[in-house]
Protein backbone atom coordinates (compact mmCIF):
# COMPACT_ATOMS: atom_id res chain seq x y z
CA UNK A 1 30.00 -17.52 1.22
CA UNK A 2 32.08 -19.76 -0.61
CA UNK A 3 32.96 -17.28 -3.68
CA UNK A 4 30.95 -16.33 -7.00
CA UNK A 5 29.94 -18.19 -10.01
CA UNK A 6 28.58 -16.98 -13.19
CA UNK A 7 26.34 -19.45 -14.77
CA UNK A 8 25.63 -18.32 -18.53
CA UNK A 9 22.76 -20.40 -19.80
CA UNK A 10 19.43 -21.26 -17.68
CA UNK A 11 18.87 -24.60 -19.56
CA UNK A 12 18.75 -27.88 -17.21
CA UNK A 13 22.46 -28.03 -17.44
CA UNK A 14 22.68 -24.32 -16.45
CA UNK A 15 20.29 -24.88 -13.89
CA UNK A 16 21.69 -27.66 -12.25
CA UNK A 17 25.14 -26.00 -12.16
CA UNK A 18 23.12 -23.54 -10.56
CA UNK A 19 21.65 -25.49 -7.90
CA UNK A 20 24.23 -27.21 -7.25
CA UNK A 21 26.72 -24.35 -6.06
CA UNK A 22 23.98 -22.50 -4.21
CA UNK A 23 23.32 -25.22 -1.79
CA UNK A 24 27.16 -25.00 -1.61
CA UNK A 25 27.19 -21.81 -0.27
CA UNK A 26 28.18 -20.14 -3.65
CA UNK A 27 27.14 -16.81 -4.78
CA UNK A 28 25.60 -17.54 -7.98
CA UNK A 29 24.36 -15.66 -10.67
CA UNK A 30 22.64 -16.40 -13.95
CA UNK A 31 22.67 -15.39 -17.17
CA UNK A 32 20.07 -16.25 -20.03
CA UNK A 33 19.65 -14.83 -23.35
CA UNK A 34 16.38 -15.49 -23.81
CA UNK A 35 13.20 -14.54 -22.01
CA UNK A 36 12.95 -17.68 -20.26
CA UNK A 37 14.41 -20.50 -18.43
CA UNK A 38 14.22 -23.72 -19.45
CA UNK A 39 15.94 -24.07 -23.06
CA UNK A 40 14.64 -27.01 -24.94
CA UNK A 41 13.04 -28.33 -22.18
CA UNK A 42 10.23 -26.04 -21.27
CA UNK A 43 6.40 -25.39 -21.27
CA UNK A 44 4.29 -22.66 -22.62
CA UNK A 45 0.67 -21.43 -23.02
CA UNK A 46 -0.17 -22.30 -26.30
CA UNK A 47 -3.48 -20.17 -28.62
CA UNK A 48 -4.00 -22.59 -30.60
CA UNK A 49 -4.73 -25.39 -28.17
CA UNK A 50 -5.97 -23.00 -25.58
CA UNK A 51 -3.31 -25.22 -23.21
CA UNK A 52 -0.23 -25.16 -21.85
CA UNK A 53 2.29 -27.25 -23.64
CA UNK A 54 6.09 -28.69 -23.27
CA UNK A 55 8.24 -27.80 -25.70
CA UNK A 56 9.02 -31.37 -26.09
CA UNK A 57 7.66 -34.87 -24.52
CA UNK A 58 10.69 -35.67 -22.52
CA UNK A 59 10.13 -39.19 -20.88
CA UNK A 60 12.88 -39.81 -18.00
CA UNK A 61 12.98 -42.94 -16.33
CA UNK A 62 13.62 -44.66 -12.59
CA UNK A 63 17.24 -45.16 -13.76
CA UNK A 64 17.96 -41.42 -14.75
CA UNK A 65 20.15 -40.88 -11.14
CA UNK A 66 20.87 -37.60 -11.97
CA UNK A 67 17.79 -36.07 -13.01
CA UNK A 68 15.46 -37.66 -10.49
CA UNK A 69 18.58 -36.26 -7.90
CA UNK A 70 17.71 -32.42 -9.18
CA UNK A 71 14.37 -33.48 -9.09
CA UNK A 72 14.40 -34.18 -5.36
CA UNK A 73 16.98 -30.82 -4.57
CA UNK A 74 14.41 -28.24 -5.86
CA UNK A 75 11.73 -30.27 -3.86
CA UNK A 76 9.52 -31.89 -7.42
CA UNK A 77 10.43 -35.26 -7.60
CA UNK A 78 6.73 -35.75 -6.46
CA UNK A 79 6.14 -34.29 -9.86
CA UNK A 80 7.38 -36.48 -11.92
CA UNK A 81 4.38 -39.83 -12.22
CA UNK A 82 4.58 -42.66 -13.74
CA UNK A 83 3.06 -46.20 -13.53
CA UNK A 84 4.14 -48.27 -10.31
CA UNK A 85 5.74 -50.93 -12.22
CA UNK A 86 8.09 -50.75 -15.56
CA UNK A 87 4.80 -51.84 -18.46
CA UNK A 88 5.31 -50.60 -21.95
CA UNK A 89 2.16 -51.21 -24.07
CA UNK A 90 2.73 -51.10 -27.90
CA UNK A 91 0.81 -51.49 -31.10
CA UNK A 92 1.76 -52.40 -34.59
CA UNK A 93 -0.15 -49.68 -36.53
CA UNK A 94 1.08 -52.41 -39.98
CA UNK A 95 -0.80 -55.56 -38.35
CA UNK A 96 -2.87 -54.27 -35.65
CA UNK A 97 -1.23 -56.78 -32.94
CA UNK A 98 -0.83 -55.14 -29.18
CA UNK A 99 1.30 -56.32 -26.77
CA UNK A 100 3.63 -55.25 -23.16
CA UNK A 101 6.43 -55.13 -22.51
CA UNK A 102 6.96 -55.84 -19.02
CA UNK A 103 10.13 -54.96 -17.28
CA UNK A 104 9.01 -56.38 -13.31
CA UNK A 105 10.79 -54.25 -10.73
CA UNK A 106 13.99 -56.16 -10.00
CA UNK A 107 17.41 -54.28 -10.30
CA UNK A 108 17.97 -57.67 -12.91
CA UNK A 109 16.56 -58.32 -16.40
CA UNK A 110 15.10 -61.43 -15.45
CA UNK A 111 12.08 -60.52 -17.73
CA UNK A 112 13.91 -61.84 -20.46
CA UNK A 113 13.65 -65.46 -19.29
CA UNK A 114 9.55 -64.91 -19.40
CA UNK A 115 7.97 -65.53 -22.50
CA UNK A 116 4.72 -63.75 -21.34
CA UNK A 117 6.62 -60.40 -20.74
CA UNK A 118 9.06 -59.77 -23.33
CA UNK A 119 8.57 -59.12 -26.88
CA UNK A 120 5.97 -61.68 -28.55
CA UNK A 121 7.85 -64.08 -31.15
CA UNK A 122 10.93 -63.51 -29.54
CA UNK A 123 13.32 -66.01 -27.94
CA UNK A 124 16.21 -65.64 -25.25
CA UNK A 125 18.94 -66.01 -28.29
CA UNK A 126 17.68 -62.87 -29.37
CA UNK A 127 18.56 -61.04 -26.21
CA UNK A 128 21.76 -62.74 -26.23
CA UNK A 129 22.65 -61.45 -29.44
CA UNK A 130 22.88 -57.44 -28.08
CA UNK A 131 25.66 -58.21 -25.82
CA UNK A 132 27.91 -57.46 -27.96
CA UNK A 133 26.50 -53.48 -27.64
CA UNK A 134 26.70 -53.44 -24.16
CA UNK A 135 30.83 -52.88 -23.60
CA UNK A 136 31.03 -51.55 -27.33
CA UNK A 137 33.33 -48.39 -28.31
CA UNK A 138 32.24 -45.31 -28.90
CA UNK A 139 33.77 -45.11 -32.33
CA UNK A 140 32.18 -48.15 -33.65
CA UNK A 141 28.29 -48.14 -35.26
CA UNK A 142 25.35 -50.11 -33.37
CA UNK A 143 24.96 -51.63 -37.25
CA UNK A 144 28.45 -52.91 -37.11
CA UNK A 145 27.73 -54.43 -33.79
CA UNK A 146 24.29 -56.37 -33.40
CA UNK A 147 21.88 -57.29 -36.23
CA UNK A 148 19.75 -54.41 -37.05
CA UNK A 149 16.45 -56.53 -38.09
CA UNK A 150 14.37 -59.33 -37.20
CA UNK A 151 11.54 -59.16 -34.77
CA UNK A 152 13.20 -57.91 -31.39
CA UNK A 153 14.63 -54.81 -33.31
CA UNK A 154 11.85 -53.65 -34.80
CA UNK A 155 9.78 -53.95 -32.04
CA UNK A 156 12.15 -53.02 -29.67
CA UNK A 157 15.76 -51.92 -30.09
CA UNK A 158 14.99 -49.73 -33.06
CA UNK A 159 12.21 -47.75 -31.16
CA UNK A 160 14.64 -47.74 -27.95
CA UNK A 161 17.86 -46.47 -29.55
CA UNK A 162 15.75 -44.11 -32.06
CA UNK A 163 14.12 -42.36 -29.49
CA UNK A 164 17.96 -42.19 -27.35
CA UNK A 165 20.31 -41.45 -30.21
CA UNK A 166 17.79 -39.41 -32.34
CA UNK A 167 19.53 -41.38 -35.39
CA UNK A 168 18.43 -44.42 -37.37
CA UNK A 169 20.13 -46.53 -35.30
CA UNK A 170 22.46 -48.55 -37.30
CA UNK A 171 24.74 -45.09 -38.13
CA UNK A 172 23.98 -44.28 -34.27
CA UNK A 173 27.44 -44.25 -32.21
CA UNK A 174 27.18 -48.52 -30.45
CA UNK A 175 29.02 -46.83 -27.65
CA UNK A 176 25.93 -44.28 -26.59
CA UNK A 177 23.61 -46.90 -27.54
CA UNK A 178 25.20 -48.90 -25.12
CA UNK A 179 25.46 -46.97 -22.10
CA UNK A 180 21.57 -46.53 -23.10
CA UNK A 181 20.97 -50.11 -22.65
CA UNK A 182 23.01 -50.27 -19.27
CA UNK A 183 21.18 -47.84 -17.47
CA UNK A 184 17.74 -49.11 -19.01
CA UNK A 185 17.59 -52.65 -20.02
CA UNK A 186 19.88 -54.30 -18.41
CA UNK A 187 19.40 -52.83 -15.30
CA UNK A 188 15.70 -54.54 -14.82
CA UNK A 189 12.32 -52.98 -14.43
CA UNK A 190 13.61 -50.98 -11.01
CA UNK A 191 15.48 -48.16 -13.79
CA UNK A 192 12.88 -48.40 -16.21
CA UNK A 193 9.73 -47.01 -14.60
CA UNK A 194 8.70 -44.21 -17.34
CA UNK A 195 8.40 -40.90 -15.44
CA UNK A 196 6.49 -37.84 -16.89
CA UNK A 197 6.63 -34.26 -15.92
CA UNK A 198 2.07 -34.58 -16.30
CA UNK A 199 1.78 -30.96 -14.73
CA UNK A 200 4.68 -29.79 -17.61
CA UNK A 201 8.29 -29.63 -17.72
CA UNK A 202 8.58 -25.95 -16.08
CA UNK A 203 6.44 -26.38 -13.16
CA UNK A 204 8.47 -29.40 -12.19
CA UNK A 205 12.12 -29.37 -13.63
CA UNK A 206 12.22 -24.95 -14.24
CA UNK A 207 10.39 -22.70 -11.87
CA UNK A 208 11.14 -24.48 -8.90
CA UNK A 209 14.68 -23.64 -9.74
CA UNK A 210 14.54 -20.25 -9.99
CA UNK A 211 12.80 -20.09 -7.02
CA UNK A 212 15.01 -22.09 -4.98
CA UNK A 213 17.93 -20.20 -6.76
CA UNK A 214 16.10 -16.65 -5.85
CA UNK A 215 15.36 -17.62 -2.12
CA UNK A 216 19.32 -18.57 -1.77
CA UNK A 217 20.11 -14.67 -3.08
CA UNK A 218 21.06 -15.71 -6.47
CA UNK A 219 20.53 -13.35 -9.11
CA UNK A 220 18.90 -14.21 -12.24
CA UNK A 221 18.93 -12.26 -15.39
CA UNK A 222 16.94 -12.92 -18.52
CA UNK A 223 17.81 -11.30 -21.94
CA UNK A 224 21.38 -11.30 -20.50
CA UNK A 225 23.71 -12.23 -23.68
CA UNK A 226 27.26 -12.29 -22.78
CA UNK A 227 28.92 -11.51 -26.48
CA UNK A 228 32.39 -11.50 -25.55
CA UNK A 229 35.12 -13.21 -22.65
CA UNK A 230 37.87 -11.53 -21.59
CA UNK A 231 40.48 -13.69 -20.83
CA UNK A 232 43.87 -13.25 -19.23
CA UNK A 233 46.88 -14.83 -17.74
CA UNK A 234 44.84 -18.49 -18.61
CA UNK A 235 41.75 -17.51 -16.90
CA UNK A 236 38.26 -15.74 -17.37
CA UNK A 237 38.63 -11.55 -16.58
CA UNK A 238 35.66 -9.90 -18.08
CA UNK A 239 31.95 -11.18 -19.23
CA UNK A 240 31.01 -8.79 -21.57
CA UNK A 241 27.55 -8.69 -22.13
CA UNK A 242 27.19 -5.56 -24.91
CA UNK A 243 26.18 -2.69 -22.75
CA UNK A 244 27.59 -3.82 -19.71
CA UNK A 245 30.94 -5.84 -18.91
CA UNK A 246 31.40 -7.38 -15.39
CA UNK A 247 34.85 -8.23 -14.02
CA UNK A 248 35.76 -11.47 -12.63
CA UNK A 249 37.36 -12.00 -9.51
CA UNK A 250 40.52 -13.53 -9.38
CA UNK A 251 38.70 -16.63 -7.33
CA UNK A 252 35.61 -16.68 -9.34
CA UNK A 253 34.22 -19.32 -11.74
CA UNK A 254 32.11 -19.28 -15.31
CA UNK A 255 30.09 -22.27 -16.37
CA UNK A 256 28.94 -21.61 -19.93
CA UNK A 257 25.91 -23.75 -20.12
CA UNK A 258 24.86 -22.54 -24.08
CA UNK A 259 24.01 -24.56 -26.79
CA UNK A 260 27.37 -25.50 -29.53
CA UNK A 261 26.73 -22.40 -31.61
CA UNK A 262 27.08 -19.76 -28.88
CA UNK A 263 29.48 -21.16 -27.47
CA UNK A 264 31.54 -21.79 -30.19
CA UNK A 265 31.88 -18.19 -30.76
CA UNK A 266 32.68 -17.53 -26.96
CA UNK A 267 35.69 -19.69 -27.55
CA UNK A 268 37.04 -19.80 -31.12
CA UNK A 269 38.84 -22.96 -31.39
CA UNK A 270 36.29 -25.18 -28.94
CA UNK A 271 35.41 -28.48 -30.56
CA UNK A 272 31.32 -29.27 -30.49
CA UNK A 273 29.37 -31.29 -32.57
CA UNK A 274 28.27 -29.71 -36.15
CA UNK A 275 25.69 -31.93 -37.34
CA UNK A 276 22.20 -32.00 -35.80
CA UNK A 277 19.14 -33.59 -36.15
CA UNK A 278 15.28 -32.71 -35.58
CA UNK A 279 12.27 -34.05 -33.47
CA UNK A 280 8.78 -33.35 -34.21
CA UNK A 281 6.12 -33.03 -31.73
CA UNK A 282 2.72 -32.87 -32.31
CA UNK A 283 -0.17 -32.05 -29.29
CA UNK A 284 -3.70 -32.05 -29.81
CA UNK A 285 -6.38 -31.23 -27.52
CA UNK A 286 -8.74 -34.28 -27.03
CA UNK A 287 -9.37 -35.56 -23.86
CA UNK A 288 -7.86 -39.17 -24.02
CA UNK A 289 -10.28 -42.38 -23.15
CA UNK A 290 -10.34 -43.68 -19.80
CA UNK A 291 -8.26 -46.85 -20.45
CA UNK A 292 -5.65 -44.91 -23.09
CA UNK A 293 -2.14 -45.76 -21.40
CA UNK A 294 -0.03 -42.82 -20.16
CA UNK A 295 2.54 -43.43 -23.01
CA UNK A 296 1.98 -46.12 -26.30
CA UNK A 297 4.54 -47.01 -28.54
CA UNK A 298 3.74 -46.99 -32.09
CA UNK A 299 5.32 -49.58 -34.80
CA UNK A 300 5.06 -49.01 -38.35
CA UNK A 301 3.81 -45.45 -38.51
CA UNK A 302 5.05 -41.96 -38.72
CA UNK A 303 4.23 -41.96 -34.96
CA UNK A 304 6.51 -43.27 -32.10
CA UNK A 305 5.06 -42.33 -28.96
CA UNK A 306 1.95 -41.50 -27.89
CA UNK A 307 1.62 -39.71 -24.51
CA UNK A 308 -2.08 -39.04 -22.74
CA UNK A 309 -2.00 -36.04 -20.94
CA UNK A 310 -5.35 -34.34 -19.25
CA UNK A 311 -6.75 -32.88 -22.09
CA UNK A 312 -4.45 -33.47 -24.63
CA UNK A 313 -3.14 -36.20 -26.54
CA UNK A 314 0.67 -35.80 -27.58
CA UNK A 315 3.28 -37.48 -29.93
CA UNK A 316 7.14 -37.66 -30.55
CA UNK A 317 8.92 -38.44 -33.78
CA UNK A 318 12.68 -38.32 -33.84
CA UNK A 319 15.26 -38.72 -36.40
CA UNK A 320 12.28 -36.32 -38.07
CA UNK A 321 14.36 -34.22 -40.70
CA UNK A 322 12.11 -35.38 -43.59
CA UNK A 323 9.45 -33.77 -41.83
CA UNK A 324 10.49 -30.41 -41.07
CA UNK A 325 9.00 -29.12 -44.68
CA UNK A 326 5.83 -30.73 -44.42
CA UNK A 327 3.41 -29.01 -44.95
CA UNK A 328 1.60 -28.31 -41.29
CA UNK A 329 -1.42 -28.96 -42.02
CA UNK A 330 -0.87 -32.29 -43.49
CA UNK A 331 1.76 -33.15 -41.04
CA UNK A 332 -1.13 -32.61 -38.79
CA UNK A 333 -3.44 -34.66 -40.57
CA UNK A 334 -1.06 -37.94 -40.96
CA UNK A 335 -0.50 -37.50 -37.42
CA UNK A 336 -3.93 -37.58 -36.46
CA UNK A 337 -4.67 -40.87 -38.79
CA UNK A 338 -2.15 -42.70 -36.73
CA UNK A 339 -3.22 -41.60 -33.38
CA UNK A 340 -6.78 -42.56 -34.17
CA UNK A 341 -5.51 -46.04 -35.35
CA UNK A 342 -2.86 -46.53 -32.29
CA UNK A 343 -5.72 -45.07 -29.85
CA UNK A 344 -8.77 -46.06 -30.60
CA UNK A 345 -10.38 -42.66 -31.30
CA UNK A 346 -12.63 -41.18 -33.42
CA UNK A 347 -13.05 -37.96 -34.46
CA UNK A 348 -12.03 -35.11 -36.94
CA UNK A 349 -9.16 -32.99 -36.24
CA UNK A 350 -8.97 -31.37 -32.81
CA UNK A 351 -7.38 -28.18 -32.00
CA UNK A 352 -3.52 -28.71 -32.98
CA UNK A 353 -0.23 -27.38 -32.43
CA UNK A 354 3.45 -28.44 -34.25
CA UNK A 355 6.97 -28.03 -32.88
CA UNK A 356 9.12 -28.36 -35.01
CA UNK A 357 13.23 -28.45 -33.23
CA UNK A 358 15.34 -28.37 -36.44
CA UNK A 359 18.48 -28.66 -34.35
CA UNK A 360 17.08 -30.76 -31.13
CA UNK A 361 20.07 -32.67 -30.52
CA UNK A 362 23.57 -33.64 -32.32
CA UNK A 363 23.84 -36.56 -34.60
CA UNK A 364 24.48 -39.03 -32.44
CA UNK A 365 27.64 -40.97 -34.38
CA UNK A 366 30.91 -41.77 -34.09
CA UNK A 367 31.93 -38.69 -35.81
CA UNK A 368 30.05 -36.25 -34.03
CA UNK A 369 30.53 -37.84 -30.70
CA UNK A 370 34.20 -37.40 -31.01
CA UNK A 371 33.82 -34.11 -30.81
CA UNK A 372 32.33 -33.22 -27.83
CA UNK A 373 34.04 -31.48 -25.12
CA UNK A 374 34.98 -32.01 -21.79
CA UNK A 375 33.99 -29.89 -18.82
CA UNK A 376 37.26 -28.61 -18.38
CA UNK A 377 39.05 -26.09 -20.83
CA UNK A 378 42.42 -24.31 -20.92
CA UNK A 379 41.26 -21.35 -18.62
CA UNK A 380 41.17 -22.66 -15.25
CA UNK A 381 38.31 -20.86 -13.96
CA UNK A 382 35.98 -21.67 -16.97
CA UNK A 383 33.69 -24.75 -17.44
CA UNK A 384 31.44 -25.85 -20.05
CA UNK A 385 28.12 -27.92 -19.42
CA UNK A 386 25.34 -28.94 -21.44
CA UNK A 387 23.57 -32.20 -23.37
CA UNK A 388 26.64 -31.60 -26.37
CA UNK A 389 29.48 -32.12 -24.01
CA UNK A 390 30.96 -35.42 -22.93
CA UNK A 391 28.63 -36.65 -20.48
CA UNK A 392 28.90 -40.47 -22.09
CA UNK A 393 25.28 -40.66 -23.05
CA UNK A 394 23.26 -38.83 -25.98
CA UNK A 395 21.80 -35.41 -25.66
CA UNK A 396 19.00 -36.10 -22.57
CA UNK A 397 18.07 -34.92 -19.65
CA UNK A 398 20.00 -36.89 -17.62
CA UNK A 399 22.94 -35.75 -19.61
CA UNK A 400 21.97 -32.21 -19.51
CA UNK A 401 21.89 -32.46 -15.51
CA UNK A 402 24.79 -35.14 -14.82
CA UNK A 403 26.61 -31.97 -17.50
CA UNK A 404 25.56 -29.82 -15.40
CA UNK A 405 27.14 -31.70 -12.42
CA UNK A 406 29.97 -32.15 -13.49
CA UNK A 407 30.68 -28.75 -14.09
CA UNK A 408 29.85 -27.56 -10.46
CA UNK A 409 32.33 -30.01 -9.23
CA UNK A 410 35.05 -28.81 -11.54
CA UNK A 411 34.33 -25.04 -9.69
CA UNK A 412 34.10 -26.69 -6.20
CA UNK A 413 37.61 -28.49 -7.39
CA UNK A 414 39.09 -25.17 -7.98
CA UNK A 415 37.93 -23.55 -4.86
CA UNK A 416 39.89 -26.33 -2.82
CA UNK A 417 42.70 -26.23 -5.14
C-alpha cells in the first residue's frame, strides 16, 4: 500500500480523487455528509413521477477527456449513448422554423464551410467573427469580446455559452467561454458527440464507484461530517468529525472535495466564489414519440433543452433565478406549453416533478472566477477539488472530474516528494 488518503466529499470530484488513488494502491477512505453519493449529480426514485430521476440533465460530450476517462476506469463508459455522429436539431418556438446543426466527425470544424450544416442564414464571416473568444482572458466579458446578437448568437452561441457558463452570456467570463468553444466547436464534430447517462447519472457515473472503491478495501462513510481540521506544523493532524476525531499520519493526505460553503468554514481565510446562480429542471412522465430526438434545443422559450428519455420527457433552463419563486404549478404549466410546441405533443399535464438548484453553480464572471482556488493550499498534505476550484472551465462535469484529478496527483506528488 502506497499510504492513506482521506477523501471528504463523495461528489464526482470526490469520487474521482477517489478512484484515482485506489487504482494507485492508496488506502482510501471517504467521507460524505449526506446520505448519498453523488452531490449534484445524482438520480433518485421520484413519487410523483413514479420514476427514477437525475437530479439534473447533465449532457457531456465526445470531447469531455476527463469524464469519459472515469467513465471507462469504473467500467460505464458503455453507459453513456449518444447519436453516432455530432447532429443538433433545434426549433424556434417564436417562428416555428427547425433546423441541424451538423458538426460531421472530423477532429476540424470544417462544417463551417457547409452551408447545409451550419446555422441557416448564416455566413462564414460570422464564424470568423468569434475568434476573437477563442485566446481571450479570463478577466475580460464574452460581451466585450464578440457581438452578442445577430442570427448565429441567438441560435447558437447564446444557447452554447448559456447552458456552459450558467450566465447570460455577455457578463459570462470570455475566458471560460472560450476554453468552452476549444474543446467543443472548434475541435469538429469528433468532441461534440452529445453523450447521456439514459439509464441515470448514478448507475453510470456513482454506484459503480463505490463499488469499485469497496472491492479495492476502501471505506466509505455516509453521514460522515468532518466539522473541524486540526492542523499543525503546516500540515493536516486531526479530522474531526463531532463524535469522533481521527488522527492523520504524518505521510497521509486530505482532499476536501465539498462544495464553497463547507469548505470555507474548514479553512477560514480560503478564497471561493460567493455568487451563485440556479438551474431549473423540469421531468414529466410521457412516453416521447418515436421520431422525438434524444435532446432538442429550444429558441425563444422559457425552455432550452429538451431531452427524451424512456418514459419521460425532461428539460433544462439555466441562468433560471427568476424562476425559483414561481409558483410550481405554473412553472409546470409554461413548461409543458413549450414542450408541446417544441415536440409535437398533445396532451394535458402528465405526472410532473421540479428541481429547483438555487445555488447549482458559481456565477461564471470575471469576478467570481478570480476567486477560485487552486488544488494546492498552505498545508502540504491538504488538497481541495471540486467544479468551484480552478480547473479553467465552468462548473461541469468534466471540471468536477479533471478537479478531481488534479487533486490525486498533487497527493501522488507528495508521496514521491
Amino acid at each position: 500500500m502506497q499510504g492513506t488518503v482521506h477523501i471528504i466529499g463523495a461528489g464526482i470530484s470526490g469520487l474521482s480523487a477517489a478512484v484515482k488513488l485506489a487504482n494507485s494502491g492508496y488506502r482510501v477512505h471517504v467521507h460524505e455528509a449526506t446520505q448519498q453519493a453523488g452531490g449534484r449529480c445524482r438520480s433518485y426514485f421520484d413519487a410523483a413521477t413514479s420514476l427514477t430521476i437525475d437530479n439534473g440533465n447533465h449532457l457531456l460530450l465526445s470531447g469531455n477527456h476527463h469524464a469519459l476517462a472515469y467513465a471507462r476506469s469504473i467500467g460505464t463508459e458503455a453507459g453513456l449513448v449518444g447519436p453516432k455522429r455530432a447532429t443538433f436539431p433545434f426549433v424556434d418556438l417564436s417562428t416555428g422554423q427547425r433546423w441541424q446543426l451538423d458538426l460531421g466527425d472530423s477532429r476540424l470544424p470544417l462544417w463551417v464551410f457547409d452551408e447545409a450544416r451550419r446555422v441557416p442564414d448564416t455566413g462564414l464571416r460570422d464564424y470568423l467573427a468569434l475568434i476573437p473568444l477563442i485566446w481571450a482572458g479570463r478577466s475580460k466579458l464574452v460581451g466585450d469580446t464578440i457581438p452578442c446578437s445577430g442570427t448565429l448568437y441567438q441560435r447558437l452561441v447564446q444557447p452554447l455559452l448559456l447552458a456552459a457558463l450558467n450566465v447570460d452570456p455577455p457578463e459570462g467570463s470570455a475566458g471560460l467561454a472560450g476554453a468552452v468553444v476549444r474543446q467543443t466547436l472548434l475541435s469538429g464534430g469528433q468532441a461534440c458527440r452529445p453523450l447521456i447517462a439514459r439509464e441515470g447519472l448514478s448507475a453510470v457515473l456513482v454506484e459503480p464507484a463505490i463499488k469499485l472503491l469497496r472491492e479495492k478495501g476502501a471505506s466509505i462513510q455516509f453521514g460522515h461530517e468532518l466539522r473541524e481540521l486540526g492542523l499543525s506544523a503546516g500540515r493536516v493532524s486531526e479530522l474531526r468529525f463531532g463524535d469522533d476525531t481521527l488522527a492523520v499520519a504524518p505521510d497521509d493526505a486530505v482532499v476536501v472535495a465539498v462544495p464553497p460553503r463547507p469548505a470555507s468554514a474548514l479553512l477560514p481565510g480560503l478564497k471561493t466564489p460567493t455568487n451563485f446562480r440556479a438551474i431549473v429542471n423540469a421531468h414529466f412522465r410521457f412516453d416521447p414519440p418515436r421520431d422525438m430526438p434524444p435532446i432538442l434545443g429550444i429558441i425563444g422559450g422559457v425552455v432550452e433543452w429538451l431531452f427524451a428519455f424512456p418514459q419521460r420527457l425532461s428539460v433544462t433552463i439555466s441562468n433560471a433565478d427568476r424562476l425559483v419563486e414561481v409558483p410550481r404549478e405554473e412553472l409546470a404549466q409554461t413548461i409543458w406549453r413549450d414542450i408541446c410546441k417544441a415536440g409535437g405533443v398533445e396532451g394535458e399535464l402528465p405526472p410532473w416533478q421540479i428541481v429547483r438548484e438555487r445555488r447549482a453553480t458559481f456565477e461564471a464572471t470575471p469576478e467570481q472566477d478570480a476567486l477560485r482556488p487552486g488544488a494546492s493550499t498552505p498545508h502540504k498534505n491538504l488538497f481541495l477539488a471540486g467544479d468551484w476550484t480552478d480547473t479553467g472551465l465552468p462548473a461541469t462535469i468534466e471540471g468536477s472530474v479533471r478537479s478531481g484529478n488534479r487533486a490525486g496527483d498533487l497527493v501522488l506528488a507528495m508521496r514521491r516528494a
